[in-house]
N, C-alpha and C. Protein backbone atom coordinates (compact mmCIF):
# COMPACT_ATOMS: atom_id res chain seq x y z
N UNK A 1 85.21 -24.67 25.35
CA UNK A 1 86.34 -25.05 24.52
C UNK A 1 87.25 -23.85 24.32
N UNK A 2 88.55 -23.89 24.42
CA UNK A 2 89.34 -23.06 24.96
C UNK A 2 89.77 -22.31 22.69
N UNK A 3 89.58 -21.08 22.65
CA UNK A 3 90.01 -21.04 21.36
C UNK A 3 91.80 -20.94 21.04
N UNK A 4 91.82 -21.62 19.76
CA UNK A 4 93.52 -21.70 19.04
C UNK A 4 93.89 -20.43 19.08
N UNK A 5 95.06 -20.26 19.25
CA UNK A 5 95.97 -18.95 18.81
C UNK A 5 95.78 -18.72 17.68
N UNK A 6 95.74 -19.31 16.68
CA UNK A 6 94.98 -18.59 15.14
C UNK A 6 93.83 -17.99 15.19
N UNK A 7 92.80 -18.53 15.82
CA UNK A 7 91.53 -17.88 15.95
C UNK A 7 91.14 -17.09 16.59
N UNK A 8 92.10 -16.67 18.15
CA UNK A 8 92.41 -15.76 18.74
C UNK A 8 93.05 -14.72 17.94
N UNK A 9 93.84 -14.82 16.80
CA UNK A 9 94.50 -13.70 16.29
C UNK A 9 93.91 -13.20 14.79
N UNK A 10 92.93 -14.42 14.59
CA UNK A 10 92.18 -14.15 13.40
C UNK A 10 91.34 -13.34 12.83
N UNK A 11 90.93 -12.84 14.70
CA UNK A 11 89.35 -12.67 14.61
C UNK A 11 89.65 -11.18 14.26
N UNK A 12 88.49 -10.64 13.11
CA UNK A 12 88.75 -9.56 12.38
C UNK A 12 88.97 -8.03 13.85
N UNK A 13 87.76 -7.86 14.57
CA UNK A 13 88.45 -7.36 15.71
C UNK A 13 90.00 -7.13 16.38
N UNK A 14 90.13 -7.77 16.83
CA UNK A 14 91.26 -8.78 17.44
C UNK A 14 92.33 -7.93 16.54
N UNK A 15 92.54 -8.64 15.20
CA UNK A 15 93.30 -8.31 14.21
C UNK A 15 93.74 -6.84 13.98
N UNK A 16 93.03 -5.90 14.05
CA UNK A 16 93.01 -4.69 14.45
C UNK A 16 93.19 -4.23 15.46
N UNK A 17 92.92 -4.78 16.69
CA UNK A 17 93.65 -4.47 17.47
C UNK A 17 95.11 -4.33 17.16
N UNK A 18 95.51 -5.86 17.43
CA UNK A 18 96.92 -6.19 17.39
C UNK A 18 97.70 -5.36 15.89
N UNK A 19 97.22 -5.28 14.86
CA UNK A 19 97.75 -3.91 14.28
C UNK A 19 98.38 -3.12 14.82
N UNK A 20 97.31 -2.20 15.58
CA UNK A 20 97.38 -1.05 15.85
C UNK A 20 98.12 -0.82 17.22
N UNK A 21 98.79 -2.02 18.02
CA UNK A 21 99.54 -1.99 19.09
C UNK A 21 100.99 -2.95 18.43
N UNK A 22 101.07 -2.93 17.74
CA UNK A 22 102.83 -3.04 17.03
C UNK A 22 103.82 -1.89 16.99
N UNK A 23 104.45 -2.14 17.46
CA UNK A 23 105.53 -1.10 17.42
C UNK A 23 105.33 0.68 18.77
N UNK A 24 103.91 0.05 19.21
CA UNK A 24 103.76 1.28 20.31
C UNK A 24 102.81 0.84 21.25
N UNK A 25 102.76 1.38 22.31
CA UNK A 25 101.93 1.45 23.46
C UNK A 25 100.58 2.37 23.28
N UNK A 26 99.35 1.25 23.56
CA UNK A 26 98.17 2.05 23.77
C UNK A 26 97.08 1.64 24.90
N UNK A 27 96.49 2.91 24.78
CA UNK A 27 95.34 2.42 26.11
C UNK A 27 94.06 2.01 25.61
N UNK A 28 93.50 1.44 26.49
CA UNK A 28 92.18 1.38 25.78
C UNK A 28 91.55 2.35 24.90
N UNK A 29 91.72 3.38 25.50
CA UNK A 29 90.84 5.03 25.01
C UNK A 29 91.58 4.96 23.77
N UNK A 30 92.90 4.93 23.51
CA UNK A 30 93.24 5.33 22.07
C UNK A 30 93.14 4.59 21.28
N UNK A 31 92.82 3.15 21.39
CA UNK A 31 92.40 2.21 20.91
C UNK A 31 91.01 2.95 19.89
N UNK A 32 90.35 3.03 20.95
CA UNK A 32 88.70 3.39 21.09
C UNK A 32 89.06 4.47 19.52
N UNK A 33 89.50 5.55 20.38
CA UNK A 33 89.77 6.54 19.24
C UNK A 33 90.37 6.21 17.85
N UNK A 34 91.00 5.25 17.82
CA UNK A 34 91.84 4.62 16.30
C UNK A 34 90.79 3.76 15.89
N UNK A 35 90.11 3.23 16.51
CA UNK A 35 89.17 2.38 16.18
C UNK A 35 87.46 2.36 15.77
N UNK A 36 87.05 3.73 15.72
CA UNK A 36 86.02 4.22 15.96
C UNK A 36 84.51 3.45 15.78
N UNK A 37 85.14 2.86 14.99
CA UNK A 37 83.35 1.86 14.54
C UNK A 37 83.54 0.54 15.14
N UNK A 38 84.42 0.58 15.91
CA UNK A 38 84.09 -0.48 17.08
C UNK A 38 83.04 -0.58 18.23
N UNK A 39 82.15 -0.67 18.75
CA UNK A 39 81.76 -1.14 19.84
C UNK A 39 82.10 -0.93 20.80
N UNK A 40 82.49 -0.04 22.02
CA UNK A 40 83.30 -0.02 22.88
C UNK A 40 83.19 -1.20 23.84
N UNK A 41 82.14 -1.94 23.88
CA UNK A 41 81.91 -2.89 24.68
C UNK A 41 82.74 -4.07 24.09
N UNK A 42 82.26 -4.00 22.53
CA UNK A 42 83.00 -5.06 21.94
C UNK A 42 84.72 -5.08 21.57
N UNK A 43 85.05 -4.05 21.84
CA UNK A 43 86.81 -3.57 21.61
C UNK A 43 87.08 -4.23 23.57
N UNK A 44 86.40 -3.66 24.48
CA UNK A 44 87.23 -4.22 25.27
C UNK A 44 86.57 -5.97 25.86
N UNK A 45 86.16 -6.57 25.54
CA UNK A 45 85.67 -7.64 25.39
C UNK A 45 86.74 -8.43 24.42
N UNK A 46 87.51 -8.20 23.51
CA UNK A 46 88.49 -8.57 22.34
C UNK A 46 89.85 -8.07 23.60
N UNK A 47 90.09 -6.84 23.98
CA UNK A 47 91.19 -6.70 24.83
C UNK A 47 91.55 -7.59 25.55
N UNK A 48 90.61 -7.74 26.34
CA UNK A 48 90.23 -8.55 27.95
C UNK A 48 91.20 -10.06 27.20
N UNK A 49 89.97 -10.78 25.69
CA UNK A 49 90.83 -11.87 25.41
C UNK A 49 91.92 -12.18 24.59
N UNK A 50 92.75 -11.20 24.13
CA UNK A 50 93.77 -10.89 23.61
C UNK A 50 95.17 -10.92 24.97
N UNK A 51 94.48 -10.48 26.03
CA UNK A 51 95.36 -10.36 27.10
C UNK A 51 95.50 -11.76 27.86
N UNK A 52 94.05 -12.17 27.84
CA UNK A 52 94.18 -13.49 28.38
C UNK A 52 94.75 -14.80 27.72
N UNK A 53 95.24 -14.64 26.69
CA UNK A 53 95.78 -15.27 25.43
C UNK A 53 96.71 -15.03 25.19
N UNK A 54 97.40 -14.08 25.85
CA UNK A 54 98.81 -13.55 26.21
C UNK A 54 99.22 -13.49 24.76
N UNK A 55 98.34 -12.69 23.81
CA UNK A 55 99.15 -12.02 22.17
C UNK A 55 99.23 -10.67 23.00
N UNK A 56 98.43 -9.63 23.52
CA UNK A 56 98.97 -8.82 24.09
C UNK A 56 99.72 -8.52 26.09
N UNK A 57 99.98 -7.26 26.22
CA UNK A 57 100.20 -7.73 27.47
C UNK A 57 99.63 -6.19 28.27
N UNK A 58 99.87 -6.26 29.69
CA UNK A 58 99.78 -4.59 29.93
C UNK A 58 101.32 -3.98 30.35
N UNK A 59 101.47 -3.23 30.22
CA UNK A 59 103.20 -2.99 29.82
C UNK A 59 103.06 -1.55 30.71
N UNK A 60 101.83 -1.01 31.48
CA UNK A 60 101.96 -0.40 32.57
C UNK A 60 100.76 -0.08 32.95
N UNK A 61 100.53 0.45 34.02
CA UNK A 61 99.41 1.30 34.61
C UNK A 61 99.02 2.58 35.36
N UNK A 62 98.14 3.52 34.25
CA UNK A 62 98.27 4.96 34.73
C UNK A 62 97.11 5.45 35.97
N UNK A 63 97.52 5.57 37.38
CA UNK A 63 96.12 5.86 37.82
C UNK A 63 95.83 7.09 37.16
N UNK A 64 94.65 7.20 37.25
CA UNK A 64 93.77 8.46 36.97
C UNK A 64 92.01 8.50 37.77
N UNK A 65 92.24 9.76 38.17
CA UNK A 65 90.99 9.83 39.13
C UNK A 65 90.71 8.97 39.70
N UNK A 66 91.07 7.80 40.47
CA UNK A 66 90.43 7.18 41.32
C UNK A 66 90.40 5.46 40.52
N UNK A 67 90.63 5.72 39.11
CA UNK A 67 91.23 4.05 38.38
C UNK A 67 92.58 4.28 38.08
N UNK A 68 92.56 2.88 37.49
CA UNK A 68 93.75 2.63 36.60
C UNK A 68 93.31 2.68 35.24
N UNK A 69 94.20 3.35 34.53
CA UNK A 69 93.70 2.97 33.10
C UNK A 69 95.73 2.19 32.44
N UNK A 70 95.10 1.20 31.85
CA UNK A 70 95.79 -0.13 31.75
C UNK A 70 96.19 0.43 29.89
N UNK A 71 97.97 0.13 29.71
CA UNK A 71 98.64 0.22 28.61
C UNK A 71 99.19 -1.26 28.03
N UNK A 72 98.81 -1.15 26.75
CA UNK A 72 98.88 -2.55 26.06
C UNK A 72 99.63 -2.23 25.21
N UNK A 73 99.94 -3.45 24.51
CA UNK A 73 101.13 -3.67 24.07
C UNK A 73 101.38 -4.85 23.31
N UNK A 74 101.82 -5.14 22.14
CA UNK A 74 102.26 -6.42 22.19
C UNK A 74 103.58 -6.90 22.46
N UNK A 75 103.31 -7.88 23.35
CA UNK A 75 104.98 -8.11 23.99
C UNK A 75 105.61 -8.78 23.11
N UNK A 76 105.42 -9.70 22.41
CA UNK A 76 106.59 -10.44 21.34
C UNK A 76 106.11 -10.75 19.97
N UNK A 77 105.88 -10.16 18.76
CA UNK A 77 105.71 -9.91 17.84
C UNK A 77 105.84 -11.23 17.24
N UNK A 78 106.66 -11.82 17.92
CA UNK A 78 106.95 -13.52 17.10
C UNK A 78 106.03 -14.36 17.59
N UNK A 79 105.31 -14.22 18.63
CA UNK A 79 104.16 -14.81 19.19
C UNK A 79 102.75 -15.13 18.26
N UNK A 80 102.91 -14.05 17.25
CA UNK A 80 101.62 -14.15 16.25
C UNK A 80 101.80 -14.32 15.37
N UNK A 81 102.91 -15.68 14.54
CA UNK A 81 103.26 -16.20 13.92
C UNK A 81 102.67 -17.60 14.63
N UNK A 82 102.83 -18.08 13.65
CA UNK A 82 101.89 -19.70 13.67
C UNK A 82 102.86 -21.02 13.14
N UNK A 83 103.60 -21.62 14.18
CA UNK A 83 104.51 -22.37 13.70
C UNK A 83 104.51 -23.36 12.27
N UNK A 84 105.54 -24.03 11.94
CA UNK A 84 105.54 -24.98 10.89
C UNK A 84 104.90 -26.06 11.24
N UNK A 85 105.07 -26.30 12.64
CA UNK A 85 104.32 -27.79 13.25
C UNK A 85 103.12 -27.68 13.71
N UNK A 86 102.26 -26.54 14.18
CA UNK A 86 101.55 -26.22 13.84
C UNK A 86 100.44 -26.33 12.87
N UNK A 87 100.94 -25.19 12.05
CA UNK A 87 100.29 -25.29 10.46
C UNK A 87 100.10 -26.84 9.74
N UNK A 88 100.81 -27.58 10.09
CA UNK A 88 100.96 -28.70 9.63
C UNK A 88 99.94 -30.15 10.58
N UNK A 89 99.80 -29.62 11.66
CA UNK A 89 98.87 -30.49 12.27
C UNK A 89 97.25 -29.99 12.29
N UNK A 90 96.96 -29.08 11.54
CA UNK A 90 95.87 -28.33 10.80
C UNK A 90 95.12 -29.81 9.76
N UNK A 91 94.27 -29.85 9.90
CA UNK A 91 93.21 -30.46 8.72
C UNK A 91 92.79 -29.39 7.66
N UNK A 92 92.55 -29.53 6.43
CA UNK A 92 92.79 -28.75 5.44
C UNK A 92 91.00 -28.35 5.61
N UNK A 93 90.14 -28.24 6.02
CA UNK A 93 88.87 -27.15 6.35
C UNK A 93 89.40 -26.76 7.71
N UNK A 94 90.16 -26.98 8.66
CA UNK A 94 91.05 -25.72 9.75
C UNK A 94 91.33 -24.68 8.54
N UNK A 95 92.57 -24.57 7.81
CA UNK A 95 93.49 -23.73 7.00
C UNK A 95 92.54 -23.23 5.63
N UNK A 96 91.81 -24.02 5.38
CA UNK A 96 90.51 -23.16 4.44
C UNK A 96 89.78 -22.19 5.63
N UNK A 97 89.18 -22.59 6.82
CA UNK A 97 88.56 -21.40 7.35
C UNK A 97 89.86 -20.23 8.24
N UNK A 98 90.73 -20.81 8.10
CA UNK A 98 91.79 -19.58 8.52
C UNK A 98 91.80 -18.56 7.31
N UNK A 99 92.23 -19.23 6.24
CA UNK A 99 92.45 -18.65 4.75
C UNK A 99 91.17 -17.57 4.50
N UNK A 100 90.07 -17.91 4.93
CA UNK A 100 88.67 -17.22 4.56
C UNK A 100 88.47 -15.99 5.90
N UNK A 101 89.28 -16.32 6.80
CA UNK A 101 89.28 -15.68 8.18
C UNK A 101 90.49 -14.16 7.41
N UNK A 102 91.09 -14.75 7.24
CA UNK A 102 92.23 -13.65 6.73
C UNK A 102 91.84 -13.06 5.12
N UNK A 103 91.36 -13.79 4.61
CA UNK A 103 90.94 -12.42 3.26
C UNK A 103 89.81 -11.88 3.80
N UNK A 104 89.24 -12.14 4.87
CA UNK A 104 87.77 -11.80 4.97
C UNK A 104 88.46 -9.90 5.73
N UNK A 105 89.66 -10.49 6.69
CA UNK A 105 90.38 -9.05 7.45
C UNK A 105 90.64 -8.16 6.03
N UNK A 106 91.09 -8.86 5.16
CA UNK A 106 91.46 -7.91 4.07
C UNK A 106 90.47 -7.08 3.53
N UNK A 107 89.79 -7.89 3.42
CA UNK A 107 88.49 -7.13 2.31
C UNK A 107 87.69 -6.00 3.63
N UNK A 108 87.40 -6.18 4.96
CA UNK A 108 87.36 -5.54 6.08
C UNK A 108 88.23 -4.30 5.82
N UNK A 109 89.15 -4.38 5.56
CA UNK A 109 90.38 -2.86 5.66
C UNK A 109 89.86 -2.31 4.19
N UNK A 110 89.93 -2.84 3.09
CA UNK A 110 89.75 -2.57 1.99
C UNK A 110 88.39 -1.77 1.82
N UNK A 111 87.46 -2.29 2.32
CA UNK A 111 85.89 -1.77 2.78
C UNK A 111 86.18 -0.49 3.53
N UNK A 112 87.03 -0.45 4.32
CA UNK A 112 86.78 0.91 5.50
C UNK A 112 87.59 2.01 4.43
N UNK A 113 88.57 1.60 3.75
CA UNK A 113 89.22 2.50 2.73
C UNK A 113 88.34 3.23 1.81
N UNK A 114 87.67 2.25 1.04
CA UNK A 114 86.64 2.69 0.26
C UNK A 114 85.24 3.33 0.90
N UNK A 115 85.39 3.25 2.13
CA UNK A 115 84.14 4.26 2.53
C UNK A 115 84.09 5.26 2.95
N UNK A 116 86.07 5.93 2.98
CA UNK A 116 86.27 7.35 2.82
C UNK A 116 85.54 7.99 1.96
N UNK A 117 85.21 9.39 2.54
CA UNK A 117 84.82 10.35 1.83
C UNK A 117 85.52 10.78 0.53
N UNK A 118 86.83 11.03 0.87
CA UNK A 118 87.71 11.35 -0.44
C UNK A 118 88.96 10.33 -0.41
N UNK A 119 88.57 9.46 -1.66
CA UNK A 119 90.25 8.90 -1.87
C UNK A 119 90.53 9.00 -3.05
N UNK A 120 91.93 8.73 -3.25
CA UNK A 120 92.67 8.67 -4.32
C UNK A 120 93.55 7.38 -4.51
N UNK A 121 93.35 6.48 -5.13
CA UNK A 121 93.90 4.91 -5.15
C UNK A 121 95.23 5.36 -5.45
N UNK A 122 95.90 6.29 -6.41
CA UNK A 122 96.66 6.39 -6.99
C UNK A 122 97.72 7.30 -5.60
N UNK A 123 97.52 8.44 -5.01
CA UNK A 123 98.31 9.07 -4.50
C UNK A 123 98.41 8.39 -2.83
N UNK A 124 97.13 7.60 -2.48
CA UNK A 124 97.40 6.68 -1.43
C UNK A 124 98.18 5.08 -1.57
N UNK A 125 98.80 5.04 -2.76
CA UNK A 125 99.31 3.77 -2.92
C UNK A 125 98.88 2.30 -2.81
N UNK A 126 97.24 2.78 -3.17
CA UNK A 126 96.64 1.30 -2.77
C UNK A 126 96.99 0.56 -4.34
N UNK A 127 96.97 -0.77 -4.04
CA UNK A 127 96.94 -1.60 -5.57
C UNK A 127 97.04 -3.30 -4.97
N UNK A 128 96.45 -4.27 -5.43
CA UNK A 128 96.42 -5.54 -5.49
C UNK A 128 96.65 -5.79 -6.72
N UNK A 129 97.63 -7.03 -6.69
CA UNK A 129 98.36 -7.61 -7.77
C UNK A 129 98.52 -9.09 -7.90
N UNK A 130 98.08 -9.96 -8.91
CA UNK A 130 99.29 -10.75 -8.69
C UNK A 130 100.00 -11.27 -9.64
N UNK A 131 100.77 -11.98 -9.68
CA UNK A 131 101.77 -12.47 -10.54
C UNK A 131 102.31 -13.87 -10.36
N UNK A 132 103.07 -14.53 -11.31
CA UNK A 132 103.48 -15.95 -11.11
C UNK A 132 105.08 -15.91 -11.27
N UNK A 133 105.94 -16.24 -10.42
CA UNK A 133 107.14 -16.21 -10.71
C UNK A 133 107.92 -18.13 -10.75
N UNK A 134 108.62 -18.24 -11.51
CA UNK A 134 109.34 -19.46 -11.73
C UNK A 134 110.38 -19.50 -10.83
N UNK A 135 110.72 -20.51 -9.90
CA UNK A 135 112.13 -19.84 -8.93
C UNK A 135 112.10 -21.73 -8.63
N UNK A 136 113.20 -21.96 -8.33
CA UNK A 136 113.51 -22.86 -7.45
C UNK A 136 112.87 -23.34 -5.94
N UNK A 137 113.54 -24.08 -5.41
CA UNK A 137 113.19 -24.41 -4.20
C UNK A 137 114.81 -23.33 -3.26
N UNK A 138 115.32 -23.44 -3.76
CA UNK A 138 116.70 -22.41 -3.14
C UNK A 138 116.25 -20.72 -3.39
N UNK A 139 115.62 -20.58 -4.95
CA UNK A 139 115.43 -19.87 -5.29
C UNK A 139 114.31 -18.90 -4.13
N UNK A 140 113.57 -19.66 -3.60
CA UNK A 140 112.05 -19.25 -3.11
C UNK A 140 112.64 -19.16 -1.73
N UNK A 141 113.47 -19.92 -1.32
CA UNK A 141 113.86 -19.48 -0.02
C UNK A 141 114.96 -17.88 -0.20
N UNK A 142 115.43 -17.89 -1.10
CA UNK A 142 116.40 -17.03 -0.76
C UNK A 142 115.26 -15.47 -0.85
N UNK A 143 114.05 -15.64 -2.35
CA UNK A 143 113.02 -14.49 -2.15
C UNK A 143 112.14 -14.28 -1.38
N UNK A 144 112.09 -15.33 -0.38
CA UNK A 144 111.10 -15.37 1.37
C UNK A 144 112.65 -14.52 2.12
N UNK A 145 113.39 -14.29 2.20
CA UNK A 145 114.29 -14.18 3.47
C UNK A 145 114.64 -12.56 3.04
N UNK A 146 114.72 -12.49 1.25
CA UNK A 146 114.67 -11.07 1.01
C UNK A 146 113.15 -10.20 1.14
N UNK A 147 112.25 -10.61 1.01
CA UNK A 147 111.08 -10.17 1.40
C UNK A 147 110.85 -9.76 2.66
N UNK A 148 112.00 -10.79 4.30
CA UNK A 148 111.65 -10.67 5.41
C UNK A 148 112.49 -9.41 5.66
N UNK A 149 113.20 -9.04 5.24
CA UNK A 149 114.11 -8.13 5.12
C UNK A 149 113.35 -7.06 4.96
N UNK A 150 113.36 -6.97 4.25
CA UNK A 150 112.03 -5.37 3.53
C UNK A 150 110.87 -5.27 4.43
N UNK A 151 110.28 -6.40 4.88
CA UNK A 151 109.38 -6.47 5.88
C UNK A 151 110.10 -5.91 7.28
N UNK A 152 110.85 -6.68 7.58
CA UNK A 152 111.48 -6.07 9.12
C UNK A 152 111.46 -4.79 9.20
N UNK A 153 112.39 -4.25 7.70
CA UNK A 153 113.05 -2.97 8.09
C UNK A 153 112.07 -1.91 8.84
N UNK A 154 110.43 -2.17 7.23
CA UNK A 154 109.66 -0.95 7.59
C UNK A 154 108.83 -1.46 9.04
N UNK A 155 109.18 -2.44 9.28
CA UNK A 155 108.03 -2.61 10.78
C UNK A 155 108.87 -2.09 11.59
N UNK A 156 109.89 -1.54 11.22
CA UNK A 156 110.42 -0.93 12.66
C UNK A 156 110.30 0.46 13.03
N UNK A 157 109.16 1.20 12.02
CA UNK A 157 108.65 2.51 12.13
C UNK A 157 107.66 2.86 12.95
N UNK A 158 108.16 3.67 13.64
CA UNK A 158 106.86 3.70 14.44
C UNK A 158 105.68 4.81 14.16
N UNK A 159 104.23 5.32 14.75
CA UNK A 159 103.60 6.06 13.91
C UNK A 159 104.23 7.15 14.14
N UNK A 160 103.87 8.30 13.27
CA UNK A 160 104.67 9.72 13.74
C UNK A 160 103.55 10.60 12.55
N UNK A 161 103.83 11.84 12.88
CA UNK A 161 103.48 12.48 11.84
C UNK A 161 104.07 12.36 10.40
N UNK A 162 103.05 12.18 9.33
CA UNK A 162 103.16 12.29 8.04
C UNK A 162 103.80 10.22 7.85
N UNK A 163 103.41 9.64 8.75
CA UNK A 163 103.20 8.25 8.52
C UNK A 163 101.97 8.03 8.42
N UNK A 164 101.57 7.17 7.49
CA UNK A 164 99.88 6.30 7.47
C UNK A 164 100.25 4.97 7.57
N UNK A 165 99.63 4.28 8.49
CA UNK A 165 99.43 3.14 8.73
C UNK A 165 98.66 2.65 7.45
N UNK A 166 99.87 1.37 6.56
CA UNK A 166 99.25 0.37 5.51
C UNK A 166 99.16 -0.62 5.70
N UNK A 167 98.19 -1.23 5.39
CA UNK A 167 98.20 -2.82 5.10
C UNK A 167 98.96 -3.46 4.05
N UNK A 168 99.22 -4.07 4.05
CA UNK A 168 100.36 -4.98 2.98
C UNK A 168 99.96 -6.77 3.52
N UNK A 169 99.42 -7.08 2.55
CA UNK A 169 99.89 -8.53 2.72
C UNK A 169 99.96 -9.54 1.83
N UNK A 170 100.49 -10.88 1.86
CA UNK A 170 101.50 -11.24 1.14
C UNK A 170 100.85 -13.40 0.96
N UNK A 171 100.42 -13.35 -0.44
CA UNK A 171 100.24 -14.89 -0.24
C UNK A 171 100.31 -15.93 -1.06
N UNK A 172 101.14 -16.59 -1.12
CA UNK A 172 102.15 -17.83 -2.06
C UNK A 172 101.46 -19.13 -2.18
N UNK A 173 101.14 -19.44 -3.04
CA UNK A 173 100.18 -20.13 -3.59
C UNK A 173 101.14 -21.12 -4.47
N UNK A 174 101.68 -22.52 -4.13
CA UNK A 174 102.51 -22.77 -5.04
C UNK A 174 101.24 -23.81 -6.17
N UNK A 175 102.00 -23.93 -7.13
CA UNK A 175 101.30 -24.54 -8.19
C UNK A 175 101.69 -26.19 -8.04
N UNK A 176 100.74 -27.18 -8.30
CA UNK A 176 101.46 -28.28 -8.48
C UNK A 176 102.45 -29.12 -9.36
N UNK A 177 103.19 -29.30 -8.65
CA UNK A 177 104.40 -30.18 -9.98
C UNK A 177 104.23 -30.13 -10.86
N UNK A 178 104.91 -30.13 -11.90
CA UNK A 178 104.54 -30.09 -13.64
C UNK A 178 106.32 -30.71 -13.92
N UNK A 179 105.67 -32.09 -13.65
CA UNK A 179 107.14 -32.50 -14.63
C UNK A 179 107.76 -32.35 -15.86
N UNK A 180 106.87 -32.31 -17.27
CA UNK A 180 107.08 -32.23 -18.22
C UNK A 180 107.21 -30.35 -18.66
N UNK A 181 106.51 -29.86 -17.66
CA UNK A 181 107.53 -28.29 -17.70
C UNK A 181 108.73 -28.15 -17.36
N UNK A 182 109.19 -28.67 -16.24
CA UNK A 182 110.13 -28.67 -15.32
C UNK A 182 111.58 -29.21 -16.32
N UNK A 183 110.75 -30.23 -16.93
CA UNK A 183 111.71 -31.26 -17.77
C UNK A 183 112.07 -29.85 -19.34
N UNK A 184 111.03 -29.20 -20.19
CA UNK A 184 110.86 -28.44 -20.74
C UNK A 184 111.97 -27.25 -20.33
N UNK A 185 111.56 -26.87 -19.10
CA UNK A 185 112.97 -25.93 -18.89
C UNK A 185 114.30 -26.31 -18.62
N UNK A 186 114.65 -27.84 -18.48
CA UNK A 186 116.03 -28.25 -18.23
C UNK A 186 116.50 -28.39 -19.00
N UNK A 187 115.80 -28.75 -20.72
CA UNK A 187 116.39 -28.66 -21.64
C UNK A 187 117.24 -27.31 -22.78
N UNK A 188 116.03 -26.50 -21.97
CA UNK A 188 117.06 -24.66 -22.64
C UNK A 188 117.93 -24.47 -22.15
């Protein structure tokens, strides 16, 4: 049985990969090296089907001594987005085990953070939050499109010195209808 593009991009592996090949070109080896408590068997075993699943691609090839060693890439960033029609032809235990697939990546990054030797929550900028905001249906589109904004800009950094690669992620939970609130605020 052939796996979904969600579950292809889900998989906590995988996920890290494709991280860590946004915005730049890598080889396996530096993979390996960014990746260290991977498996090397099991990092290129995740390559192999990341490529064959066409989320990544090889974007060149260096001989060396007598191989090739193969540069990846992700070719279209919009590819690992998961359509509206899509998402929507999902059965709701699909999108519960996606949902559990993706905090499970979180708590994964969150774990490797905390098993530094030395951190500082405060001067590394870590923090989870959340909050409830009241907005419209105009309202919520216009703070999704300013959010994509702020999102774009910084994904267009690439690594460099005195950059750290963060995680950030982002998840909207609407509440159900409440007429007699709704009605409550039309009257102030």
């Amino acid at each position: 049985m052939k796996e979904s593009k969600v579950d292809v991009i889900l998989h906590p592996v995988r996920m890290r990969i494709i991280q860590n090949l946004i915005n730049q070109q890598l080889t396996s080896q530096q993979l390996k090296e960014m990746l260290p408590d991977i498996p090397q068997a099991s990092l290129y075993r995740n390559i192999k089907k990341l490529v064959e699943s066409e989320v990544i691609h090889v974007v060149d090839e260096i001989p060396i001594r007598g191989t090739v060693e193969k540069v990846y890439s992700v070719h279209d960033p919009n590819l690992l987005t998961i359509s509206p029609d899509e998402m929507n032809k999902m059965s709701k235990e699909e999108h519960m085990g996606f949902f559990i697939k993706f905090i499970a990546n979180l708590m994964g990054e969150y774990e490797r953070y905390l098993s530094k030797e030395q951190i500082d929550l405060l001067a590394d900028g870590v923090s989870f939050r959340q909050t409830s905001l009241f907005l419209t249906d105009e309202e919520l589109v216009e703070f999704i499109n300013d959010l994509r904004m702020v999102y774009a800009k910084a994904a267009q950094n690439k690594p460099e010195k005195g950059r750290r690669k963060r995680t950030v992620a982002t998840i909207m939970i609407p509440e159900e209808k409440n007429d007699a609130g709704e009605k409550e605020n039309e009257s102030k």
